[in-house]
PDB file of N, CA and C in Angstrom:
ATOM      1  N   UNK A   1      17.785 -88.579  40.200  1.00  0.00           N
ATOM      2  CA  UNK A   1      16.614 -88.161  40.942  1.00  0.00           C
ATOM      3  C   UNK A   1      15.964 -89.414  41.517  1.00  0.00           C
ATOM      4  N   UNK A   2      15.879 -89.128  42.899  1.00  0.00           N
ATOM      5  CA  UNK A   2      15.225 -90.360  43.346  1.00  0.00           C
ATOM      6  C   UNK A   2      13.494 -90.356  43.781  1.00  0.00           C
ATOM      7  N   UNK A   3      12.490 -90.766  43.467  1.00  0.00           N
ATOM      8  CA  UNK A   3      10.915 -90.346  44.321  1.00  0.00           C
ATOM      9  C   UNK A   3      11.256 -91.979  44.712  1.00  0.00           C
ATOM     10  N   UNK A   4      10.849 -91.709  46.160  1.00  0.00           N
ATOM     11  CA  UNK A   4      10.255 -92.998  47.042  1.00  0.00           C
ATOM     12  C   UNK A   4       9.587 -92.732  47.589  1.00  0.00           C
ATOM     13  N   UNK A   5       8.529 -93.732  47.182  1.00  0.00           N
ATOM     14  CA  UNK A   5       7.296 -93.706  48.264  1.00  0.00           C
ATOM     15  C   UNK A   5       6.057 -92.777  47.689  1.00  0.00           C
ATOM     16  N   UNK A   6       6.612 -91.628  46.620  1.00  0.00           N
ATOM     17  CA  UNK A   6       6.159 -90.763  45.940  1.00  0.00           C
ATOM     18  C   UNK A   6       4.934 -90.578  45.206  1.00  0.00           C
ATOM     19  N   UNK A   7       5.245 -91.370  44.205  1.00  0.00           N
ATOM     20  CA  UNK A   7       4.242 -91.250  43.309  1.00  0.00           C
ATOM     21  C   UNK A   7       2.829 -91.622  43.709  1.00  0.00           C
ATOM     22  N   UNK A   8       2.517 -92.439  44.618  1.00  0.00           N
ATOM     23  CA  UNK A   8       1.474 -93.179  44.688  1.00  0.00           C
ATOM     24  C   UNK A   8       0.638 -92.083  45.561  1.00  0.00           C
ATOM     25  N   UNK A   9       0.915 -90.691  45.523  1.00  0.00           N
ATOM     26  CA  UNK A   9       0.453 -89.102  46.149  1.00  0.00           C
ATOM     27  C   UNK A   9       0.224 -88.557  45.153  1.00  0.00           C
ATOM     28  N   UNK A  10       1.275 -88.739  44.081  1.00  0.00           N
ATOM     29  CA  UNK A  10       0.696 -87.962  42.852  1.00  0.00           C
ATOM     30  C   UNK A  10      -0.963 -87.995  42.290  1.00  0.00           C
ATOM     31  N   UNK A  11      -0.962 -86.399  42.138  1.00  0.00           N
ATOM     32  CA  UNK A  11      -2.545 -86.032  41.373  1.00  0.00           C
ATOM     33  C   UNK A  11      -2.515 -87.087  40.353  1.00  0.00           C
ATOM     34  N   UNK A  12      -1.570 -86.935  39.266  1.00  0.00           N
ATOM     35  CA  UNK A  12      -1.320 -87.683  37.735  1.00  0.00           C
ATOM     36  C   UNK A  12      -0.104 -87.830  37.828  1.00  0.00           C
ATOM     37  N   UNK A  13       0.165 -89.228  38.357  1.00  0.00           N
ATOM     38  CA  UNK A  13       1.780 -89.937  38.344  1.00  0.00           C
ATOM     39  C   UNK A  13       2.539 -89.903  37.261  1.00  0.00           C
ATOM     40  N   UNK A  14       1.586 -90.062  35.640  1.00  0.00           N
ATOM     41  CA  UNK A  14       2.321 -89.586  34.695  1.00  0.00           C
ATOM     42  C   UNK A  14       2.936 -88.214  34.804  1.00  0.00           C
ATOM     43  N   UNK A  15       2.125 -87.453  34.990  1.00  0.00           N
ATOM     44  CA  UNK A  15       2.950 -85.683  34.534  1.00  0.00           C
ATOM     45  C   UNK A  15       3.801 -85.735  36.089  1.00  0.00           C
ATOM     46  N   UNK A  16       4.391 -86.405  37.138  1.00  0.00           N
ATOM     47  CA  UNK A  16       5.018 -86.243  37.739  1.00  0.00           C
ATOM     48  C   UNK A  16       6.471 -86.668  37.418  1.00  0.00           C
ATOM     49  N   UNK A  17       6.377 -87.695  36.208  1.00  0.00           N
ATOM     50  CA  UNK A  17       7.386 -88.697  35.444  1.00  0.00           C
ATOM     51  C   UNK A  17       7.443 -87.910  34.474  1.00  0.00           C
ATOM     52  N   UNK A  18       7.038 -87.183  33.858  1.00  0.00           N
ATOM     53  CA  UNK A  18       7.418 -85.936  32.644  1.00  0.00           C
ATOM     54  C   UNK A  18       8.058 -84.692  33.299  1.00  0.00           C
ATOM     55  N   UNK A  19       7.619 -84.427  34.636  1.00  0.00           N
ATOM     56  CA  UNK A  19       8.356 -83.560  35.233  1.00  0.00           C
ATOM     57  C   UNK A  19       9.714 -83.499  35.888  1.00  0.00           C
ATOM     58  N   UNK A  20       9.523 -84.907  35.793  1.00  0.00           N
ATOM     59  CA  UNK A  20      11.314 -85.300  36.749  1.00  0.00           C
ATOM     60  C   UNK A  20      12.117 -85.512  34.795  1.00  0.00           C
ATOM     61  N   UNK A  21      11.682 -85.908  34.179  1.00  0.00           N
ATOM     62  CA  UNK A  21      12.438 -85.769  32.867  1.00  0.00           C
ATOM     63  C   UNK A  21      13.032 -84.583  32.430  1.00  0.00           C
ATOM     64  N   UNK A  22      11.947 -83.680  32.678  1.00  0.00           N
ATOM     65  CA  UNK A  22      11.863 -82.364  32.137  1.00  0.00           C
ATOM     66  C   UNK A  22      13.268 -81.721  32.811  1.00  0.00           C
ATOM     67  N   UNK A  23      13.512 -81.888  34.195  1.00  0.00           N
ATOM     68  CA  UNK A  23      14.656 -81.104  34.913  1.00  0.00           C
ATOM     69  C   UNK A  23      15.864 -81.863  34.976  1.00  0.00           C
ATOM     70  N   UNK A  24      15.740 -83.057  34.617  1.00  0.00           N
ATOM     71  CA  UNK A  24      16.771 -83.771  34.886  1.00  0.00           C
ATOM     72  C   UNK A  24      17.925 -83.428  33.759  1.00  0.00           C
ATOM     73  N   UNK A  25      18.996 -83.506  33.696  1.00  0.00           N
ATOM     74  CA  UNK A  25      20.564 -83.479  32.702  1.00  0.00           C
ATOM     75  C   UNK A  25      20.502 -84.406  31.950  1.00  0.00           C
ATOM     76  N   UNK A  26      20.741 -83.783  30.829  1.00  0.00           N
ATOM     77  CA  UNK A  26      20.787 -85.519  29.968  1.00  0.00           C
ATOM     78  C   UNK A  26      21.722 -86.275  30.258  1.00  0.00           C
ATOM     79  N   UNK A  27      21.506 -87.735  30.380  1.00  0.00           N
ATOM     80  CA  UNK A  27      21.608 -88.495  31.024  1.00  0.00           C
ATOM     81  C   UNK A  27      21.530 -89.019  32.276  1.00  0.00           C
ATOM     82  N   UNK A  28      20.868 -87.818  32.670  1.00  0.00           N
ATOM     83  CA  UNK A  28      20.432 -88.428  34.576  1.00  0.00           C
ATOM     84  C   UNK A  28      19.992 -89.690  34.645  1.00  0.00           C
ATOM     85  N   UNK A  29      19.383 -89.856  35.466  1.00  0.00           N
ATOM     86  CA  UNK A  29      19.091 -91.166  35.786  1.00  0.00           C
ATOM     87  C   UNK A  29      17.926 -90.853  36.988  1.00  0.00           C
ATOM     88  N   UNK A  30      16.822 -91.634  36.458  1.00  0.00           N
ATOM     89  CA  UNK A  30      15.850 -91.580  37.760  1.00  0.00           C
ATOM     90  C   UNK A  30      15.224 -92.826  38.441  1.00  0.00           C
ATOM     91  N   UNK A  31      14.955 -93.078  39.673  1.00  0.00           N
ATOM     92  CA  UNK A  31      14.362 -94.109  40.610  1.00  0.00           C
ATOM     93  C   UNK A  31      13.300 -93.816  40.929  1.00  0.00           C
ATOM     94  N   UNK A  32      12.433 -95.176  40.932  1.00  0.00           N
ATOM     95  CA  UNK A  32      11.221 -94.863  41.559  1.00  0.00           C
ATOM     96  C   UNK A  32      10.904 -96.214  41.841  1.00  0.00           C
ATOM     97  N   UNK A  33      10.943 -95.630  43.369  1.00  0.00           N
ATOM     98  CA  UNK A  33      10.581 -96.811  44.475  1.00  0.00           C
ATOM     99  C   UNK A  33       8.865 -96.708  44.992  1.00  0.00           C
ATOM    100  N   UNK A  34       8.069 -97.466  44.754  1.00  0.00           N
ATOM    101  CA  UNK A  34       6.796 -97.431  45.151  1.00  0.00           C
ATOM    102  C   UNK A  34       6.301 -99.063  45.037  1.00  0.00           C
ATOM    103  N   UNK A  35       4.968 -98.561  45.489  1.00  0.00           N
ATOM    104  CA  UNK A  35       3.930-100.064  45.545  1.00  0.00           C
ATOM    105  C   UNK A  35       3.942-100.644  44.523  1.00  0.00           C
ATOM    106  N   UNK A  36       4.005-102.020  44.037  1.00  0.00           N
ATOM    107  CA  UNK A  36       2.838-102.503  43.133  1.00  0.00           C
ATOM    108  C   UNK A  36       1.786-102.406  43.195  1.00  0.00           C
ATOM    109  N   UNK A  37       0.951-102.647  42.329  1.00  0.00           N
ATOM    110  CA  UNK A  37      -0.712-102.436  41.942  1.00  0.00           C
ATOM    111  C   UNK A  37      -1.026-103.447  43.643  1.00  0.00           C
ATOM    112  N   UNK A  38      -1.995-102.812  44.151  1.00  0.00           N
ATOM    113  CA  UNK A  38      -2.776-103.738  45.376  1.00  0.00           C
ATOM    114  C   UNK A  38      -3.976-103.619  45.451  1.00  0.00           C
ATOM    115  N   UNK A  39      -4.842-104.280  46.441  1.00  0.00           N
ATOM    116  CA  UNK A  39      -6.145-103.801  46.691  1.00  0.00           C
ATOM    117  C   UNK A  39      -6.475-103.259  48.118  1.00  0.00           C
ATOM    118  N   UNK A  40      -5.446-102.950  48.546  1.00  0.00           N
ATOM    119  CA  UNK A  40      -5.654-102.369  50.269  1.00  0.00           C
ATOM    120  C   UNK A  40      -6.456-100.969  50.103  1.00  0.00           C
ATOM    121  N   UNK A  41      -7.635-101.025  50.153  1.00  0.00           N
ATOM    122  CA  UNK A  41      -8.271 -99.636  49.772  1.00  0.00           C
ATOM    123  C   UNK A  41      -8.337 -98.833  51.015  1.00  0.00           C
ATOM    124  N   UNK A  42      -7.846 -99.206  52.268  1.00  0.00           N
ATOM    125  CA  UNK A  42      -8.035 -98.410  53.148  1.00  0.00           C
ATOM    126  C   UNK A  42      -6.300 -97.666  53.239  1.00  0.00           C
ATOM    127  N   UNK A  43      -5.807 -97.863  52.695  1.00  0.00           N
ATOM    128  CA  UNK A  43      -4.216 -97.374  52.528  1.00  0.00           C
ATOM    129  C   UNK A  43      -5.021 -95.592  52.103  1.00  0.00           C
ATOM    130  N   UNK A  44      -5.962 -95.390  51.439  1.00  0.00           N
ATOM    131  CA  UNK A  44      -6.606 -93.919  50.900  1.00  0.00           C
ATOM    132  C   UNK A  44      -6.835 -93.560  52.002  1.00  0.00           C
ATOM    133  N   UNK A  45      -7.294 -93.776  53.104  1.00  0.00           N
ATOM    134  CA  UNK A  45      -7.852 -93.065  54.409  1.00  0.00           C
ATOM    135  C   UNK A  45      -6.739 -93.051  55.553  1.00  0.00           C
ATOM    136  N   UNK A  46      -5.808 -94.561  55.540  1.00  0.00           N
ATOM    137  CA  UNK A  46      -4.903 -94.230  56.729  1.00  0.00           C
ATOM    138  C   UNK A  46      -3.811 -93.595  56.068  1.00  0.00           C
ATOM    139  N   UNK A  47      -3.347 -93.915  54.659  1.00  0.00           N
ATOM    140  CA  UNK A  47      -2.178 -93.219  54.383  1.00  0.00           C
ATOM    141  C   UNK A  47      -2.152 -91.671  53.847  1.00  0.00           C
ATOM    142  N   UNK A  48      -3.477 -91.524  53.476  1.00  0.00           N
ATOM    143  CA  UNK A  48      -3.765 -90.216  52.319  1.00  0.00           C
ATOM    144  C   UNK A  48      -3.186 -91.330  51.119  1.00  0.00           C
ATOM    145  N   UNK A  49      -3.265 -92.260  50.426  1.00  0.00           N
ATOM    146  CA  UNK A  49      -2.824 -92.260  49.139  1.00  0.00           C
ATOM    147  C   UNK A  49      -3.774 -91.913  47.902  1.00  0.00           C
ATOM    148  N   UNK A  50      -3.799 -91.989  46.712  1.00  0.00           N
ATOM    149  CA  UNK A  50      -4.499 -91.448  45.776  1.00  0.00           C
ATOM    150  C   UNK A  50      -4.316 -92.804  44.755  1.00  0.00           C
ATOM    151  N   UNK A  51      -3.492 -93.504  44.578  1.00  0.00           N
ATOM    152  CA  UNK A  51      -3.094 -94.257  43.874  1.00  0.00           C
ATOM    153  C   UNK A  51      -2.711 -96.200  44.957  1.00  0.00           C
ATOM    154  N   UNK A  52      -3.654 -97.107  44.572  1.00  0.00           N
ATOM    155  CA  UNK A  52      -3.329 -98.223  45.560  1.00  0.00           C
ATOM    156  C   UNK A  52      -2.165 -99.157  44.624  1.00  0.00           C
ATOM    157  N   UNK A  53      -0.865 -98.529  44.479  1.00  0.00           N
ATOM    158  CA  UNK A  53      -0.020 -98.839  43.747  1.00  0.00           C
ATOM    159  C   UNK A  53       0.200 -99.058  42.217  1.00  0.00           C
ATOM    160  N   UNK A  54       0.780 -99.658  41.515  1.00  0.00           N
ATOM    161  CA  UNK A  54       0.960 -99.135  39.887  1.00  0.00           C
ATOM    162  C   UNK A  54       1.618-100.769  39.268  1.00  0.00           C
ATOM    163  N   UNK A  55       0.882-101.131  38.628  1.00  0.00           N
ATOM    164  CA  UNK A  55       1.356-102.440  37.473  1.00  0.00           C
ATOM    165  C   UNK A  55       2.732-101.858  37.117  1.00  0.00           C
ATOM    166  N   UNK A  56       3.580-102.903  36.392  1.00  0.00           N
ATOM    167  CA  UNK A  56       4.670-102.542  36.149  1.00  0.00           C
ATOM    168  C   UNK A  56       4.788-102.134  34.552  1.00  0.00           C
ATOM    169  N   UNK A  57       3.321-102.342  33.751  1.00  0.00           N
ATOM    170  CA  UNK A  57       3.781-101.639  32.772  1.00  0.00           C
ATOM    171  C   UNK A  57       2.699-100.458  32.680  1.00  0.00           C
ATOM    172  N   UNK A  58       2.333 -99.695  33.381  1.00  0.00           N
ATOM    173  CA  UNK A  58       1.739 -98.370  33.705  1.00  0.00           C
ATOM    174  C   UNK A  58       2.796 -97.702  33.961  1.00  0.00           C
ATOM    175  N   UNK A  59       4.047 -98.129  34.599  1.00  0.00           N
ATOM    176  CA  UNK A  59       5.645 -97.238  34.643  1.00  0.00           C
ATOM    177  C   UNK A  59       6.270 -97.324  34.305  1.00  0.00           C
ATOM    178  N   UNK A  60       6.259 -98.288  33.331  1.00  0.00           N
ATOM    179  CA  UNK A  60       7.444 -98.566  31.720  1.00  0.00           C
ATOM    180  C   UNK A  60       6.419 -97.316  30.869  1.00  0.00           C
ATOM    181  N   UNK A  61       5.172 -97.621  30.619  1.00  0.00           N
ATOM    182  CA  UNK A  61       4.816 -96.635  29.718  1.00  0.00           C
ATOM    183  C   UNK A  61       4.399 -95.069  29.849  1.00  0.00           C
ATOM    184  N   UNK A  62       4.871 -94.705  31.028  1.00  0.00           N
ATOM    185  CA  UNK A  62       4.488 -93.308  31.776  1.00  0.00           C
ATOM    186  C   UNK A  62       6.578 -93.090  31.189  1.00  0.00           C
ATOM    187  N   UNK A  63       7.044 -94.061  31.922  1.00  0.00           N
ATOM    188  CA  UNK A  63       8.826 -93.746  31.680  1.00  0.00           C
ATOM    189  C   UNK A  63       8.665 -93.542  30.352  1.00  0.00           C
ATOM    190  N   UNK A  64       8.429 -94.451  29.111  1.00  0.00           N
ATOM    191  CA  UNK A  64       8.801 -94.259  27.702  1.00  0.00           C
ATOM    192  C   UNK A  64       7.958 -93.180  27.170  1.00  0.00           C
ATOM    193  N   UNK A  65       7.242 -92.573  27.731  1.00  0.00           N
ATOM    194  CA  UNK A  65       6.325 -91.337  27.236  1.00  0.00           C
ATOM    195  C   UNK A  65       6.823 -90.174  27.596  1.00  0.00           C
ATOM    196  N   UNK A  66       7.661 -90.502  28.781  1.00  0.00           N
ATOM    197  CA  UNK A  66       8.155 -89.017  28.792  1.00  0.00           C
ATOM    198  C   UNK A  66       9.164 -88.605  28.407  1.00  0.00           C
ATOM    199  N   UNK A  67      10.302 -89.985  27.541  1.00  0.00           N
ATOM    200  CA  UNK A  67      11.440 -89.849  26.583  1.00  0.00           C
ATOM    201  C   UNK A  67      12.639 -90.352  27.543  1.00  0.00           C
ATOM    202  N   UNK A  68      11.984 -91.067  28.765  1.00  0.00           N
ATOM    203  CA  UNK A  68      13.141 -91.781  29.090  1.00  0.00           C
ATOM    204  C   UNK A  68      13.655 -93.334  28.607  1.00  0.00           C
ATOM    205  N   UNK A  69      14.630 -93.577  28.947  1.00  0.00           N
ATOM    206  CA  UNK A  69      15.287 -95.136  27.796  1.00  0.00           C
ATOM    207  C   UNK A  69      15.974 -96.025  29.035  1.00  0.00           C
ATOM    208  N   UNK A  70      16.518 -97.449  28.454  1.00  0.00           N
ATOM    209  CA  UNK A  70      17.833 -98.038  29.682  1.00  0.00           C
ATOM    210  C   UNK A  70      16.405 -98.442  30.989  1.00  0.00           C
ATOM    211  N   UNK A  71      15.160 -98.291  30.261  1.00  0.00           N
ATOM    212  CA  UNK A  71      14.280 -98.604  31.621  1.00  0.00           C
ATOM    213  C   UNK A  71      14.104-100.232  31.957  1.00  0.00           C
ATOM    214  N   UNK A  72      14.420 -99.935  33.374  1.00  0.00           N
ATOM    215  CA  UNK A  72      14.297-101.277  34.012  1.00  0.00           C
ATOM    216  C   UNK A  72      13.272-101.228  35.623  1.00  0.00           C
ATOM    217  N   UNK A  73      12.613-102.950  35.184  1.00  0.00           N
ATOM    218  CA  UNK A  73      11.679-102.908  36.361  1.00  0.00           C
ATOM    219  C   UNK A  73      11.856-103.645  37.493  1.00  0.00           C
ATOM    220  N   UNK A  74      11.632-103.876  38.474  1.00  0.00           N
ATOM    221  CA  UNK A  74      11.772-105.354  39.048  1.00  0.00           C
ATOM    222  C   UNK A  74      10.836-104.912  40.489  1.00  0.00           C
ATOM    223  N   UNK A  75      10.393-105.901  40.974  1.00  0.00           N
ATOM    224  CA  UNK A  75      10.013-106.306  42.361  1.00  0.00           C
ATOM    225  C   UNK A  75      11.017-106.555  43.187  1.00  0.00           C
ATOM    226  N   UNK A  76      11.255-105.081  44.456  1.00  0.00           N
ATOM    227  CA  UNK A  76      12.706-105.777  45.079  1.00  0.00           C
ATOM    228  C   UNK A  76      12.150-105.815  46.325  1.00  0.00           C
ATOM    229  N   UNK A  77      10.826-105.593  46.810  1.00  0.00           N
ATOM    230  CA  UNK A  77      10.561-106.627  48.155  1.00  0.00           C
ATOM    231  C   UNK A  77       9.168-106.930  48.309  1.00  0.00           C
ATOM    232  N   UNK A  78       8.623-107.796  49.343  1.00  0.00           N
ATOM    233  CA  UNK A  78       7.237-107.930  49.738  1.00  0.00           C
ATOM    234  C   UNK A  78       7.168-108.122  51.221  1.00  0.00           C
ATOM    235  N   UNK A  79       6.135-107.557  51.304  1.00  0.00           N
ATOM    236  CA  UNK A  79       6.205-107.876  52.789  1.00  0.00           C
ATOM    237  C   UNK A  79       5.266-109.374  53.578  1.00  0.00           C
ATOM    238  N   UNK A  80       5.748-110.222  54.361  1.00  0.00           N
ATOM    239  CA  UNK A  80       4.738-111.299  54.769  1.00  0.00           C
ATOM    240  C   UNK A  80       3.862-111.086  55.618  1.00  0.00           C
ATOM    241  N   UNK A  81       3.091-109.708  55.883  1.00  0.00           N
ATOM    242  CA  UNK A  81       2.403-109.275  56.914  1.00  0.00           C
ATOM    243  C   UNK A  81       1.172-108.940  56.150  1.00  0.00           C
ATOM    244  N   UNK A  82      -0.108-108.926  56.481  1.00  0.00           N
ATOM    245  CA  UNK A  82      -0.853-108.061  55.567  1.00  0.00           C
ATOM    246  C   UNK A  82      -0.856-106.433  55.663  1.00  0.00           C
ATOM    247  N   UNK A  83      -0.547-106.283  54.887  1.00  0.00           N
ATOM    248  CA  UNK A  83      -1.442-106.510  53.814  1.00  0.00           C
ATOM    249  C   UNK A  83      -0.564-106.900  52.107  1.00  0.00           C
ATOM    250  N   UNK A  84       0.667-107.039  52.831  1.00  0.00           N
ATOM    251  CA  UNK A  84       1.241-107.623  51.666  1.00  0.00           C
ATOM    252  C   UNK A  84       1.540-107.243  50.826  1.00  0.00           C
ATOM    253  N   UNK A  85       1.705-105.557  51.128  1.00  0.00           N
ATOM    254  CA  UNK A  85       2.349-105.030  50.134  1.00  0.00           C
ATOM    255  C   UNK A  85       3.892-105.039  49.256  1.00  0.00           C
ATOM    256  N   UNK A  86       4.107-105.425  48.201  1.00  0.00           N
ATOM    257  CA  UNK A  86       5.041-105.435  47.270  1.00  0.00           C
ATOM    258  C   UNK A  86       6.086-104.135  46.672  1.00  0.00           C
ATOM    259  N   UNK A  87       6.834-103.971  46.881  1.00  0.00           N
ATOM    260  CA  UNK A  87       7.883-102.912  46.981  1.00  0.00           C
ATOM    261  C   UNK A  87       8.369-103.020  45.081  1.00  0.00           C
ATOM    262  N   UNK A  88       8.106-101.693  44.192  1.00  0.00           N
ATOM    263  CA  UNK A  88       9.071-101.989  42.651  1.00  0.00           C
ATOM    264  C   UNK A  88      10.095-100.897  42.795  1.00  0.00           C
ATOM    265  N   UNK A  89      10.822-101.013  41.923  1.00  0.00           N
ATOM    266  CA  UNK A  89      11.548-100.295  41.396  1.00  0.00           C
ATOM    267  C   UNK A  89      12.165-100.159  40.028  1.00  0.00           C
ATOM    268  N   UNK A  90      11.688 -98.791  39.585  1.00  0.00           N
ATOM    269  CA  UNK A  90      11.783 -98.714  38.499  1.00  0.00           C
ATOM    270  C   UNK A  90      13.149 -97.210  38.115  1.00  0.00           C
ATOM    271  N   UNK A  91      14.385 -98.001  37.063  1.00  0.00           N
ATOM    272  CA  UNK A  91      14.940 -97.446  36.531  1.00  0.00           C
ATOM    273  C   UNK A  91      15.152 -96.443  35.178  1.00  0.00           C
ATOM    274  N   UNK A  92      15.515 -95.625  35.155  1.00  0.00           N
ATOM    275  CA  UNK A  92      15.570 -95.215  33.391  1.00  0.00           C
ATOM    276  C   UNK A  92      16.823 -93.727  33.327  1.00  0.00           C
ATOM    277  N   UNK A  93      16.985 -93.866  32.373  1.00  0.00           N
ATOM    278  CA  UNK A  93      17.808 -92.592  31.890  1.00  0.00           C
ATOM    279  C   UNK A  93      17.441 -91.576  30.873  1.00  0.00           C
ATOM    280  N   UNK A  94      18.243 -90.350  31.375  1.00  0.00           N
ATOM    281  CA  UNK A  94      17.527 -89.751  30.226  1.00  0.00           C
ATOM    282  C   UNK A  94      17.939 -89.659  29.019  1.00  0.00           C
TER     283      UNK A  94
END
């Protein structure tokens, strides 16, 4: 299961990460491509977001709460423009 771009729409990004657990096969495997934590607060008005991106252990511990394992994090881009937003991605299995 892949969310990109996703979560950072979610009402409660956690129960959206309990919900992709919940349907997934054991052993699926899920991605989640989103922001790092930022301060671009106008991203809420031009983008609709709800969330101005996510620390990387707010999605290790949303992943290990909802009984996923094999989780891995990393920063796989940034951008040199402002507002400089930072691209993660986060792995896990079920």
């Amino acid at each position: 299961m892949i969310l990109s771009q996703a979560l950072h729409h979610a009402e409660i990004p956690a129960d959206a990460i309990a919900a992709a657990h919940k349907i997934l096969k054991p052993r699926g495997q899920i991605l989640l491509l989103d922001l790092l934590k930022h301060n671009f607060d106008k991203a809420r008005e031009l983008y609709g977001d709800r969330w101005l991106g996510f620390a990387e252990s707010d999605l290790h511990r949303w992943l290990e709460a909802a009984g996923f394992k094999k989780i891995e994090i990393s920063i796989v881009a940034a951008e040199e423009q402002p507002p400089h937003f930072q691209t993660i991605l986060a792995s896990a299995e079920k």
